[in-house]
Protein backbone atom coordinates (compact mmCIF):
# COMPACT_ATOMS: atom_id res chain seq x y z
CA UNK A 1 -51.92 19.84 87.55
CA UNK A 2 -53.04 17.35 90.00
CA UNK A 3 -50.90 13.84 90.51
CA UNK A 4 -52.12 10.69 88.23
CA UNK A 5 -52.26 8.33 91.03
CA UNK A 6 -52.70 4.82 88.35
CA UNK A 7 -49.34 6.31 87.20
CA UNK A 8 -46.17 4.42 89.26
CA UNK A 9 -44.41 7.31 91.15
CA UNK A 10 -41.39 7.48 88.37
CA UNK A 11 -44.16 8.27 85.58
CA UNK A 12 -45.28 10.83 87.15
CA UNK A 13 -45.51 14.32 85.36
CA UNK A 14 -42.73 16.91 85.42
CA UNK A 15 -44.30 20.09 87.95
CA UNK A 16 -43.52 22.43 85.07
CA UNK A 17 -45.27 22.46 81.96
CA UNK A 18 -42.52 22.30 79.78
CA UNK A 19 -43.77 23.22 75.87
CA UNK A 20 -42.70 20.01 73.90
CA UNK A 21 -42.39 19.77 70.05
CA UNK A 22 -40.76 21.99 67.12
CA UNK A 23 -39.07 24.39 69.93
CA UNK A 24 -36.12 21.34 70.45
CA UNK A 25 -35.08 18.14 69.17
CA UNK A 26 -33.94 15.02 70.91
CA UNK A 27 -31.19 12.70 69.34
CA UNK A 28 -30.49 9.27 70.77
CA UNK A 29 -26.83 8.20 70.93
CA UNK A 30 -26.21 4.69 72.86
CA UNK A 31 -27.40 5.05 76.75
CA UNK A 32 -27.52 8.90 75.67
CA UNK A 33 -30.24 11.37 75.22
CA UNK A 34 -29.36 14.63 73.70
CA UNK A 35 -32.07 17.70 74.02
CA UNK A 36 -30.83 20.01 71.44
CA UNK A 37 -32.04 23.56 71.07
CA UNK A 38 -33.17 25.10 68.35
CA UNK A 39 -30.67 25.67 65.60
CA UNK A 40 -26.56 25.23 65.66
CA UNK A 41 -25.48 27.21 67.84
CA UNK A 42 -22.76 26.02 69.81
CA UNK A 43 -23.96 25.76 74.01
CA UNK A 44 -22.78 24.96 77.08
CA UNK A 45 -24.46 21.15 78.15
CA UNK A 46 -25.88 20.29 81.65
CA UNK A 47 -25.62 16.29 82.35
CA UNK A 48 -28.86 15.12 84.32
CA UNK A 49 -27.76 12.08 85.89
CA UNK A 50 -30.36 9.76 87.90
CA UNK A 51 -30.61 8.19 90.65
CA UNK A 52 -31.21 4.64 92.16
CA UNK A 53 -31.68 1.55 92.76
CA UNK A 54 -35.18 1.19 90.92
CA UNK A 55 -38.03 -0.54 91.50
CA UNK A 56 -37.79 -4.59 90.83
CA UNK A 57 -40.97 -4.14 88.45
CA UNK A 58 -39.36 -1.41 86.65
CA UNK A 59 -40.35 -0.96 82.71
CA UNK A 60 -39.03 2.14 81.33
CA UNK A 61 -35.96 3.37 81.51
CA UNK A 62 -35.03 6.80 83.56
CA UNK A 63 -33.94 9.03 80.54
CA UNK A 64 -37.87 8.27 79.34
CA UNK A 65 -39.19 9.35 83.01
CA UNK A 66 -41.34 12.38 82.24
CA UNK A 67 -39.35 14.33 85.45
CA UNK A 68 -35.62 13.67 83.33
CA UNK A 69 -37.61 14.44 80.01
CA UNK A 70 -39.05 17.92 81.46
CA UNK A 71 -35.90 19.03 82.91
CA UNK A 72 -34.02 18.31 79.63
CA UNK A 73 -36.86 20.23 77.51
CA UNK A 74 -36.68 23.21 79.81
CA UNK A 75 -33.02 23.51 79.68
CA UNK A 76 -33.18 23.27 75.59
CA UNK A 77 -35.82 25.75 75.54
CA UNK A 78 -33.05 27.41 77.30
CA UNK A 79 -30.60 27.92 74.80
CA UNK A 80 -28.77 24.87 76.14
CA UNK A 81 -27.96 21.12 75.57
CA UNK A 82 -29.42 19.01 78.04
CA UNK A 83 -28.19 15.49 78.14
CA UNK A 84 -30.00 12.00 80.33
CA UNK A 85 -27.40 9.31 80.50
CA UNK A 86 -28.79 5.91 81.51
CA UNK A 87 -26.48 4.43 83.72
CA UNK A 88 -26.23 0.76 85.96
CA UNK A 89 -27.49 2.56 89.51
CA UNK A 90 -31.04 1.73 88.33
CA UNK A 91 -30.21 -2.01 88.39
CA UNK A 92 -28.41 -2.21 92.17
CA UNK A 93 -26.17 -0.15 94.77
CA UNK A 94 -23.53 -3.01 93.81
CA UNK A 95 -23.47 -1.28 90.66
CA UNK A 96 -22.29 1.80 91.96
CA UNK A 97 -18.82 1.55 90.45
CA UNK A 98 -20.04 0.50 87.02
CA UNK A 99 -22.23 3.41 87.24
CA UNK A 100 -19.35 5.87 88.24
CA UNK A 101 -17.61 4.28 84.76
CA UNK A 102 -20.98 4.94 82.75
CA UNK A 103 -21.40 8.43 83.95
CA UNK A 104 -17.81 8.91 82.93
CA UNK A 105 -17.82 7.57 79.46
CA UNK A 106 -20.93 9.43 79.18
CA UNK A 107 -18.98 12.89 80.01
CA UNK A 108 -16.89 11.82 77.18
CA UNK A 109 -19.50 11.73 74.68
CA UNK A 110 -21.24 14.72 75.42
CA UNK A 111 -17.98 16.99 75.13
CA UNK A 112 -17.39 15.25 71.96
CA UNK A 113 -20.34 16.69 70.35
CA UNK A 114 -20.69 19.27 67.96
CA UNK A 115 -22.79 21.11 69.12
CA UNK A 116 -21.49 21.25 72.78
CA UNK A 117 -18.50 23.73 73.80
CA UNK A 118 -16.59 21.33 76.11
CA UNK A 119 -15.28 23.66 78.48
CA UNK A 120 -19.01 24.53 79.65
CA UNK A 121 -20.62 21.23 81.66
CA UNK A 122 -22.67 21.53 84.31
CA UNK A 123 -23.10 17.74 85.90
CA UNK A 124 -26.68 17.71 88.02
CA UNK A 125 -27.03 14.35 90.03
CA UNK A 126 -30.57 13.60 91.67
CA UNK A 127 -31.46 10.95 94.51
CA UNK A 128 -28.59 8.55 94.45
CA UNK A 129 -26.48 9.41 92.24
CA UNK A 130 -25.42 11.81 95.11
CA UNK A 131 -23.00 8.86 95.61
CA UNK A 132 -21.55 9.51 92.38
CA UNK A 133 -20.91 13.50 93.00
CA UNK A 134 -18.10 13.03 95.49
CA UNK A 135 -15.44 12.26 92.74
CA UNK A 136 -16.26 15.20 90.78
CA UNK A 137 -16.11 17.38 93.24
CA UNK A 138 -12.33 16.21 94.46
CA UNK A 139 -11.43 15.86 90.83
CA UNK A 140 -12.89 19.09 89.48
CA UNK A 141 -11.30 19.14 85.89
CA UNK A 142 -11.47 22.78 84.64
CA UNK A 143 -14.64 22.40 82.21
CA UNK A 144 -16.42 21.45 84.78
CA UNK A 145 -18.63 25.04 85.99
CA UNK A 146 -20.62 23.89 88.51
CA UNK A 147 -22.42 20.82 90.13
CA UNK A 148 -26.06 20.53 91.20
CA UNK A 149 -27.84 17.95 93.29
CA UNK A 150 -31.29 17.28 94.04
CA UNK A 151 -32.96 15.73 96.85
CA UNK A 152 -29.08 13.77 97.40
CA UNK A 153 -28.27 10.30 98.48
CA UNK A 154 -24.86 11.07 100.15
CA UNK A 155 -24.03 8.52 102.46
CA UNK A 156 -23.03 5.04 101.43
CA UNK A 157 -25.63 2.24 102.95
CA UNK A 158 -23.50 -0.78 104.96
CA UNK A 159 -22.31 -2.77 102.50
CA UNK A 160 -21.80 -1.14 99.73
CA UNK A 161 -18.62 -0.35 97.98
CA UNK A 162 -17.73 3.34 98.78
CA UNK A 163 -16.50 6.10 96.32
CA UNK A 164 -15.37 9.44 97.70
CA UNK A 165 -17.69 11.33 100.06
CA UNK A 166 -19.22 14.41 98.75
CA UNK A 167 -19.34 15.31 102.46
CA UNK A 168 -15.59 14.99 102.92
CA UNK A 169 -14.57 16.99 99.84
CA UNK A 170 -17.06 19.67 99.28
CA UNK A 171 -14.90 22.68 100.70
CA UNK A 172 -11.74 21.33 99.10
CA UNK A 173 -11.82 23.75 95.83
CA UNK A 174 -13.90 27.06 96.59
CA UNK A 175 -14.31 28.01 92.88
CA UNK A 176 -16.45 25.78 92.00
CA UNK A 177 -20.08 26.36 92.18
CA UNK A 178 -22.39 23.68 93.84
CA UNK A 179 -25.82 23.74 94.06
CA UNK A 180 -27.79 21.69 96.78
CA UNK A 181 -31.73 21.51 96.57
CA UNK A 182 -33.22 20.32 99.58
CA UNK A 183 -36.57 19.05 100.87
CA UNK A 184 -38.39 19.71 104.23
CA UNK A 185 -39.63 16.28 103.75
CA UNK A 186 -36.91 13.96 103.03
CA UNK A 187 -36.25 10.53 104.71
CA UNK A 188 -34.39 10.59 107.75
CA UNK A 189 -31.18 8.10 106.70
CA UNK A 190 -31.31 10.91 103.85
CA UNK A 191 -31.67 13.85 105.82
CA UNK A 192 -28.88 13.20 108.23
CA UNK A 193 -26.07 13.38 105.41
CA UNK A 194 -27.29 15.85 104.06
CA UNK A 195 -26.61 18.19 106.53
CA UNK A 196 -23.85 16.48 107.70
CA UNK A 197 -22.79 17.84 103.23
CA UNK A 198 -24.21 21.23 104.32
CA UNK A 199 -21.86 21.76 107.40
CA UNK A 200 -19.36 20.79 105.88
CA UNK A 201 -19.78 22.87 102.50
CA UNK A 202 -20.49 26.11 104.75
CA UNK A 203 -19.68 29.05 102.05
CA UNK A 204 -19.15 26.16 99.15
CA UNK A 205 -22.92 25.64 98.59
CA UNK A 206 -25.67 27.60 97.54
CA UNK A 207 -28.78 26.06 98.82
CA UNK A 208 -32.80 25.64 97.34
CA UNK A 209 -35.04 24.99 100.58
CA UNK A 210 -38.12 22.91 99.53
CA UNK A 211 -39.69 22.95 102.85
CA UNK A 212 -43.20 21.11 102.07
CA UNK A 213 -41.20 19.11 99.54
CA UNK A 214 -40.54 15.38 99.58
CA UNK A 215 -38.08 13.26 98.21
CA UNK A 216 -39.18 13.24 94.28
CA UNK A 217 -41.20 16.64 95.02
CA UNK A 218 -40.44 17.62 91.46
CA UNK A 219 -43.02 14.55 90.28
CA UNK A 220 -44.80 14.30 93.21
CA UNK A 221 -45.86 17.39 94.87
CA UNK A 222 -47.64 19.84 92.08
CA UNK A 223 -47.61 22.73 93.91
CA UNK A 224 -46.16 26.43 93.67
CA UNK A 225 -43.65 25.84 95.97
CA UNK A 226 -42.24 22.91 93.43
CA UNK A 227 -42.21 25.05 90.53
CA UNK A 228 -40.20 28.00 92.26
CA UNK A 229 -37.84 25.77 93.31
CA UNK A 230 -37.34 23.66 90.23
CA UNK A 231 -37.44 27.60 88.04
CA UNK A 232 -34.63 28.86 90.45
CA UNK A 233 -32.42 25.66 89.70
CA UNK A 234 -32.53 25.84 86.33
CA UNK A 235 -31.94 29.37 86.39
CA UNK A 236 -29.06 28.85 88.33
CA UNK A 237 -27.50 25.71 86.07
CA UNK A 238 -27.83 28.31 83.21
CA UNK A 239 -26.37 31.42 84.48
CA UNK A 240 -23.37 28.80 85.51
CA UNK A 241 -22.61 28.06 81.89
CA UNK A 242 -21.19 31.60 81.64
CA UNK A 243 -22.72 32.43 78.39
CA UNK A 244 -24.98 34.43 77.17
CA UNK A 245 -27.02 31.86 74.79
CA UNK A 246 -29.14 34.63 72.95
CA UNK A 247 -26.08 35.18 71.40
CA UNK A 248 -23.98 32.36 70.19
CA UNK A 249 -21.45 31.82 67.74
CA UNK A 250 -22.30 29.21 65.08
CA UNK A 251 -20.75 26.11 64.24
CA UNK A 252 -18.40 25.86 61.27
CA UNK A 253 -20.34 22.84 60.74
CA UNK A 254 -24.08 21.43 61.18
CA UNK A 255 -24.89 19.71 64.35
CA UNK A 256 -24.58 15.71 63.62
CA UNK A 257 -25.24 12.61 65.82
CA UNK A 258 -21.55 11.03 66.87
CA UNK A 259 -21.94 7.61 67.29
CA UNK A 260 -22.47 5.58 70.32
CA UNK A 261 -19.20 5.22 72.48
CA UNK A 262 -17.28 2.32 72.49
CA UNK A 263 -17.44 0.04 75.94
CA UNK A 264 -13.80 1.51 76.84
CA UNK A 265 -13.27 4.95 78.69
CA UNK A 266 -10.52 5.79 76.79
CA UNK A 267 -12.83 5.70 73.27
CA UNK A 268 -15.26 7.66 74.61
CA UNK A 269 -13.37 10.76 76.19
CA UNK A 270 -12.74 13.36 74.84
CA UNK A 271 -8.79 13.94 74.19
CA UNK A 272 -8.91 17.69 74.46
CA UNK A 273 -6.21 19.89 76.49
CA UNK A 274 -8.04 21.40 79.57
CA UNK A 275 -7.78 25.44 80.50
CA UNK A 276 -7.34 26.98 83.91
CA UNK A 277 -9.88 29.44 84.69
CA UNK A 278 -9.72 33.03 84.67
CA UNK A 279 -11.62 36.02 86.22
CA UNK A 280 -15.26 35.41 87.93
CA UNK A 281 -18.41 36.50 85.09
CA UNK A 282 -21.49 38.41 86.97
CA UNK A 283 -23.57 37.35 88.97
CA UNK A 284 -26.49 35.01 88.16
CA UNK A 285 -30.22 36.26 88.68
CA UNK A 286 -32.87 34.64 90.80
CA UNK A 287 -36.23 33.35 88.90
CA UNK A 288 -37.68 36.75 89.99
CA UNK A 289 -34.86 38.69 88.77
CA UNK A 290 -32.46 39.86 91.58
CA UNK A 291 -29.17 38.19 92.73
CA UNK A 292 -29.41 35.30 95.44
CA UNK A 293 -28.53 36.99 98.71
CA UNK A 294 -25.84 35.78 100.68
CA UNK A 295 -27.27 34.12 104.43
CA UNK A 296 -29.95 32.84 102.53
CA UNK A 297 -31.49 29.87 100.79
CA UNK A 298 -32.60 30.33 96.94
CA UNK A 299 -36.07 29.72 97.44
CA UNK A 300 -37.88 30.97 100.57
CA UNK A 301 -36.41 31.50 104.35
CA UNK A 302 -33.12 32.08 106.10
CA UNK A 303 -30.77 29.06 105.18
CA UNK A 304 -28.50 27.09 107.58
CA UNK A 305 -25.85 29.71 109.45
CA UNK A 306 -22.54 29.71 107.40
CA UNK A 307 -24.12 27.96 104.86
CA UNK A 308 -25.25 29.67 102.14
CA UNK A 309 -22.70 32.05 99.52
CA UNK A 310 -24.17 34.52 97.49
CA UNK A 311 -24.28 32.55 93.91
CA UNK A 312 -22.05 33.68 91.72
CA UNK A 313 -21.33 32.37 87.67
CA UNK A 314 -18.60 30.48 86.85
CA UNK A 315 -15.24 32.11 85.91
CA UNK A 316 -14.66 32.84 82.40
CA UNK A 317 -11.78 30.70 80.45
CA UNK A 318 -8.77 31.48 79.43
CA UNK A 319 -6.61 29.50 76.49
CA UNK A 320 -3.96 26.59 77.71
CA UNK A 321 -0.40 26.56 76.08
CA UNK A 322 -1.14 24.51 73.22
CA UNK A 323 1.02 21.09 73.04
CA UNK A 324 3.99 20.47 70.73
CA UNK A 325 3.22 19.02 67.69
CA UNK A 326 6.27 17.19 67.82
CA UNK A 327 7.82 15.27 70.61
CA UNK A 328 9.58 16.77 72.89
CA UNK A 329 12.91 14.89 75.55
CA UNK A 330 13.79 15.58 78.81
CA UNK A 331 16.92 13.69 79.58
CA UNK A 332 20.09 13.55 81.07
CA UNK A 333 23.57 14.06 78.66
CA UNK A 334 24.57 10.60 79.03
CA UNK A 335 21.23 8.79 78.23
CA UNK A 336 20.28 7.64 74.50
CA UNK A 337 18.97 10.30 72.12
CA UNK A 338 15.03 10.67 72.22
CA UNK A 339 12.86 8.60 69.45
CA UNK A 340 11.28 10.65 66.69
CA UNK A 341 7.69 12.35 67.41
CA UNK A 342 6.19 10.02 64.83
CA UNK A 343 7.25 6.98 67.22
CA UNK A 344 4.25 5.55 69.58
CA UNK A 345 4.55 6.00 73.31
CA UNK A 346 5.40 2.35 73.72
CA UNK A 347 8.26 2.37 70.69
CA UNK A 348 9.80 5.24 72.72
CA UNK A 349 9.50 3.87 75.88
CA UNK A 350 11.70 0.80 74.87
CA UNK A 351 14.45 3.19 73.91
CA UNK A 352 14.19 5.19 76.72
CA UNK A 353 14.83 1.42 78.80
CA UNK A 354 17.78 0.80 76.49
CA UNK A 355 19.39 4.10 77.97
CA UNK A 356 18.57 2.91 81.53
CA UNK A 357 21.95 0.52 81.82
CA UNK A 358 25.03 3.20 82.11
CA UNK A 359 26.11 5.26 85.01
CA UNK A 360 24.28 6.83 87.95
CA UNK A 361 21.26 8.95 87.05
CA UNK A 362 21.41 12.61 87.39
CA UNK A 363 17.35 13.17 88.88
CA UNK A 364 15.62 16.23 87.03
CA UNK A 365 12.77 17.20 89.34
CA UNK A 366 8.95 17.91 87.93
CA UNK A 367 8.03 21.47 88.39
CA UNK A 368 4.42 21.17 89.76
CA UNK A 369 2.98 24.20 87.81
CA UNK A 370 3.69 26.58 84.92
CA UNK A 371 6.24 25.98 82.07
CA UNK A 372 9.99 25.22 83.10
CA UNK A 373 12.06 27.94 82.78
CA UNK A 374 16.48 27.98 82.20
CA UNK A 375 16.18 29.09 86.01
CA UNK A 376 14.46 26.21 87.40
CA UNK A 377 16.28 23.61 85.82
CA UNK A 378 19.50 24.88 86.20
CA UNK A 379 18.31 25.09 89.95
CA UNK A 380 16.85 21.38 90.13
CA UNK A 381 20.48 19.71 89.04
CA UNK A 382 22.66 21.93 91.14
CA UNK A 383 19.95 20.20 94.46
CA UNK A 384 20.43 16.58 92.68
CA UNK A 385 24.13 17.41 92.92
CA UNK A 386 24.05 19.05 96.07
CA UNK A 387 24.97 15.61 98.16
CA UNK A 388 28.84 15.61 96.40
CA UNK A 389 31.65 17.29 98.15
CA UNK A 390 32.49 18.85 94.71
CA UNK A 391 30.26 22.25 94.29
CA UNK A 392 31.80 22.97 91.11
CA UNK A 393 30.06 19.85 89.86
CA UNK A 394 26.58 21.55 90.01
CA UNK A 395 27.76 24.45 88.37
CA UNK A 396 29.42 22.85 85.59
CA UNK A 397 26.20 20.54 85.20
CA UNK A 398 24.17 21.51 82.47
CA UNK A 399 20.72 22.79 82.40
CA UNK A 400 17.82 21.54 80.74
CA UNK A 401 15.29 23.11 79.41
CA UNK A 402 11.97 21.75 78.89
CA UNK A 403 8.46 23.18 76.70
CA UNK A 404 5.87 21.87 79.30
CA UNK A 405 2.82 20.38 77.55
CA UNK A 406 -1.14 20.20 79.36
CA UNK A 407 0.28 16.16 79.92
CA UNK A 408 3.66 17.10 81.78
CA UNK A 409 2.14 19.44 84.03
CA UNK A 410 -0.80 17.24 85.29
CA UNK A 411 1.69 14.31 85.46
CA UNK A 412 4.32 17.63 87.40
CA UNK A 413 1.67 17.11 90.24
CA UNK A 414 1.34 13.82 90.35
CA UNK A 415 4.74 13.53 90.98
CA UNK A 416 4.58 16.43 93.71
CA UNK A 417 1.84 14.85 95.51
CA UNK A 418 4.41 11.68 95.37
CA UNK A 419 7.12 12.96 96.77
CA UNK A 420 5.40 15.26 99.32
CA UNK A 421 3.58 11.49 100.35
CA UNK A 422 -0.14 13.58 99.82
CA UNK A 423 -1.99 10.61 99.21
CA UNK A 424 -5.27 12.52 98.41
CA UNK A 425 -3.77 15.35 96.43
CA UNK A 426 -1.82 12.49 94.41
CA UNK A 427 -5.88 10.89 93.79
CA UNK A 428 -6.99 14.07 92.49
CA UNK A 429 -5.10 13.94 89.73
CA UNK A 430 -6.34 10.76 88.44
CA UNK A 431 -9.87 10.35 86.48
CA UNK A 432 -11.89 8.68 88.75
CA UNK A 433 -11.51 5.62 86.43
CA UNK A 434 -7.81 5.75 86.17
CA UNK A 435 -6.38 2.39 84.82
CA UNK A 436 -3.51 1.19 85.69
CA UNK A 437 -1.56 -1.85 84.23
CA UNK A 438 1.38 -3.31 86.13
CA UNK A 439 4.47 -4.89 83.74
CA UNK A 440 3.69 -8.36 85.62
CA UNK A 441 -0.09 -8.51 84.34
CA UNK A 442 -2.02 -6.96 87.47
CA UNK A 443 -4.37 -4.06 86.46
CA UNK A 444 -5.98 -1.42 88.62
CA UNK A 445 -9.15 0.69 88.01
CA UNK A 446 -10.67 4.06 89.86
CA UNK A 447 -9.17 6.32 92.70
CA UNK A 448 -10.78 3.33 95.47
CA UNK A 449 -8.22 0.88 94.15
CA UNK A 450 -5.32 3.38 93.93
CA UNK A 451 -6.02 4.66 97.34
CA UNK A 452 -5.66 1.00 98.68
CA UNK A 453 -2.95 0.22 96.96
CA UNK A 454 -0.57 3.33 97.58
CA UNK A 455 -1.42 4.10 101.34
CA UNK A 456 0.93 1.90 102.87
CA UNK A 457 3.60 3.31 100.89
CA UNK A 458 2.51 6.73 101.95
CA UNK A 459 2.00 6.01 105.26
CA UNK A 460 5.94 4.58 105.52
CA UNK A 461 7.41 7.56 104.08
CA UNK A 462 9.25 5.42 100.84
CA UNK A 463 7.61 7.92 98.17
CA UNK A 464 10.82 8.39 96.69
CA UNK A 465 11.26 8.52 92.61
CA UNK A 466 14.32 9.53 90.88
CA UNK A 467 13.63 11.41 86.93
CA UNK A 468 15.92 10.01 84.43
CA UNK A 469 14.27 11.34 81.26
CA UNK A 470 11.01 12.15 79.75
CA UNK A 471 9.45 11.90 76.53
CA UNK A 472 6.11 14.33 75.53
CA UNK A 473 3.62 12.53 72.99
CA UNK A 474 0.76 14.29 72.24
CA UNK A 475 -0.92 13.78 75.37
CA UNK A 476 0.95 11.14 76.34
CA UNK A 477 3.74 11.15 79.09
CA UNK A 478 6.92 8.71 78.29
CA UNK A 479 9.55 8.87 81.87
CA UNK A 480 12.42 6.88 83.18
CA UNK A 481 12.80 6.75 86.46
CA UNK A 482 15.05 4.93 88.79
CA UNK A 483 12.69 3.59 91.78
CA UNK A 484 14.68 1.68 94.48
CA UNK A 485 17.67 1.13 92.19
CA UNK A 486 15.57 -0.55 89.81
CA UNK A 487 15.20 1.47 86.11
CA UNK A 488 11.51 1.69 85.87
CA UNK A 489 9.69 2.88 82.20
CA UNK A 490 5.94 4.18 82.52
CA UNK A 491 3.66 5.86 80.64
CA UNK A 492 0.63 8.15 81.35
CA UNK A 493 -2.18 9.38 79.46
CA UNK A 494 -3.87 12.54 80.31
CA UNK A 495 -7.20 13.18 79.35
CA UNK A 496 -9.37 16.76 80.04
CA UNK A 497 -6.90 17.20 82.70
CA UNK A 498 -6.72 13.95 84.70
CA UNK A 499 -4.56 10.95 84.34
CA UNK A 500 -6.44 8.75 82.57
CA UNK A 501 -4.32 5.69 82.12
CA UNK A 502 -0.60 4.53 83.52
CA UNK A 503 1.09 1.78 82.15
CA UNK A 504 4.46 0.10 83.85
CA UNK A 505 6.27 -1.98 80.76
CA UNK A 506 9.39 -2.19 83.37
């Protein structure tokens, strides 16, 4: 297929011939596109996420760009749910932020679908929405298998506000999968990041070499080379779901469209408890049919030394402790008894302020990871009463023992990260569009903002927070804490693993 050259680049024609028609269906939900296989079966879902700015005289939109629509139709073909999110990039660089919330809301969506298992997203960014990548890759919430980028923007242009650099946090969590595809071709204030990202990554990156490719090769340059390299990506996305799709389960229910998501975050995420990972599944096969050998590129020569791992598919899941359905207290013996479950997070939060007045608080550290046990907390208020010439008063003090929910152990490290003044650790576990609302009015959005705000506190060493008592809500968070002297209340919602929301009422 040779180019159109009356066409503008952008409406140029996918290098595969992807078969269109009965094979898959495409369902429009707000900004969304879903490309739905054939049938109900329940799939894994790859995100395609564009890049940007585009051109001044643009007149479609990206998710109708034959390139998005061809990888979308390929990947249904594929047993999968493919998904093209438009998002603000297209209109600006100084829309990058509003573009990290669309692509987030969008997440949402797509894991609230029927016909998409939630714990099985690949996200694939092209051009520059590599600018957007960075925060998934600190964050990495466990349904997240892998992340693939094409032809990447990674470096922020002067002027521009910056998220997290892909560059700086690529090696930061070794399980999960990234994919980089690469062109021989690209521009040079491209090129330069890019292998800035790739020595960096080292053995965190499997890599696609498109050596007589340019930027956009996969709707510009029609040529073998292309199609290998856009076949051995999409194999790879695939094998990453980590399940075999000639052989799904069905759906208790017939696929449906869910209805477009509401402008806030919080409407359009998905409130489901997140899973750790377990053991690694096999090994994903090349286009041609064997494994991609470690030391070199997926498509054609030796890669960069150090730089290539041998790709393997994503670990396999295993079930979370499930939540209490009812509420469950964490509190000291001389604070006020804990409000019903049935009470909202803000109804108990008042009462746990009412029990803020009387005596010195007894502290009840977090345990960062794994269910509290009559051990630990026995152990955590004999050290909070360790200071007191009296040892008999920590034995005598009596234990608490606390059901941990998904919520109390994201909101366990948090606190950790606090306390051990790990500024970027205490970022990663907030959604990249964390809000945060202050009691006197001032609200904060995204890991940027928080990073401002808290590193002068870090950097002084006064990351000190004393536990009073905790309520668990669903996946809500309720604590009292005693900051300073001063009785503080706050609340915290955790979504898919991430705090997704704090709120300081005083």
């Amino acid at each position: 297929m040779t180019r159109m050259t009356d066409l503008p680049p952008y409406l140029q024609p996918f290098v595969l011939d992807v078969a269109q028609g009965a094979e898959h269906r495409v369902d429009r939900v707000g900004e969304l596109d879903f490309h739905r296989p054939a049938g109900t079966a329940r799939t894994g879902a790859i995100l395609l996420i564009h890049g940007g700015p585009g051109p001044a005289d643009l007149e479609v939109s990206p998710r109708d760009w034959p390139v998005y629509q061809g990888y979308a139709a390929a990947i249904a073909l594929r047993g999968q749910v493919a998904v093209v999110v438009d998002h603000s990039l297209i209109r600006g660089l100084d829309q990058l932020t509003t573009a990290a919330d669309d692509v987030e809301a969008a997440v949402g969506v797509l894991r609230a679908d029927p016909q998409v298992d939630p714990d099985r997203v690949v996200l694939w960014f092209f051009s520059g929405a590599g600018l957007l990548a960075g925060e998934w890759l600190d964050s990495r919430p466990d349904w997240l298998r892998a992340v693939a980028l094409t032809y990447p923007l990674l470096a922020t242009p002067p002027g521009v506000d910056e998220l997290v650099s892909a560059a700086e946090v690529i090696g930061k969590h070794s399980d999960l999968p990234v994919l980089l595809t690469r062109v021989g071709r690209e521009r040079e204030e491209l090129a330069r990041p890019v292998a800035e990202f790739v020595s960096a990554g080292g053995a965190a990156l499997d890599i696609i070499d498109v050596p007589k490719g340019q930027h956009g090769f996969d709707m510009l340059d029609h040529s073998e080379e292309s199609r290998a390299a856009v076949t051995k990506a999409l194999d790879w996305a695939i094998a990453h779901l980590g399940e075999d799709p000639t052989a799904p389960t069905q759906l208790p229910i017939p696929a449906t469209t869910i209805p477009a998501p509401q402008p806030t975050k919080t409407a359009a995420t998905a409130t489901r408890a997140t899973t750790p990972r377990g053991e690694a599944a096999a090994q994903p096969r090349s286009a041609a049919g064997g494994a991609v050998a470690p030391g070199r590129s997926a498509v054609g020569g030796p890669a960069a030394p150090g730089a290539v791992r041998a790709a393997s598919a994503p670990s396999g899941l295993v079930p979370a402790p499930s939540p209490r359905a009812d509420a469950v207290t964490e509190q000291r013996d001389d604070a006020a008894p804990a409000t019903s479950a049935s009470a909202a997070p803000a109804e108990a939060a008042a009462v746990s302020a009412g029990s803020a007045a009387g005596g010195a608080a007894v502290g009840v550290a977090e345990q960062a990871a794994g269910p509290v046990s009559q051990q630990s907390a026995s152990a955590t208020t004999t050290d909070a009463a360790a200071s007191t010439s009296a040892p008999a008063a920590a034995a005598s003090a009596p234990a608490v023992v606390v059901e941990e929910t998904v919520a109390s152990r994201v909101v366990g490290r948090e606190h950790a990260a606090f306390e051990a003044h790990d500024l970027e650790a205490f970022l990663a576990t907030y959604s990249p569009t964390a809000l945060l609302q202050f009691a006197d009015g001032p609200v904060m959005r995204g890991r940027r903002s928080l990073r401002e705000h808290y590193r002068p506190q870090f950097e002084a060493g006064e990351c000190k927070r004393e536990l009073v008592q905790r309520m668990l809500v669903g996946d809500w968070v309720v604590e009292q804490t005693i900051t300073d002297q001063v009785p503080t209340v706050a609340l915290y919602q955790v979504q898919d693993g991430l705090i997704t929301e704090v709120r300081f009422i005083s």
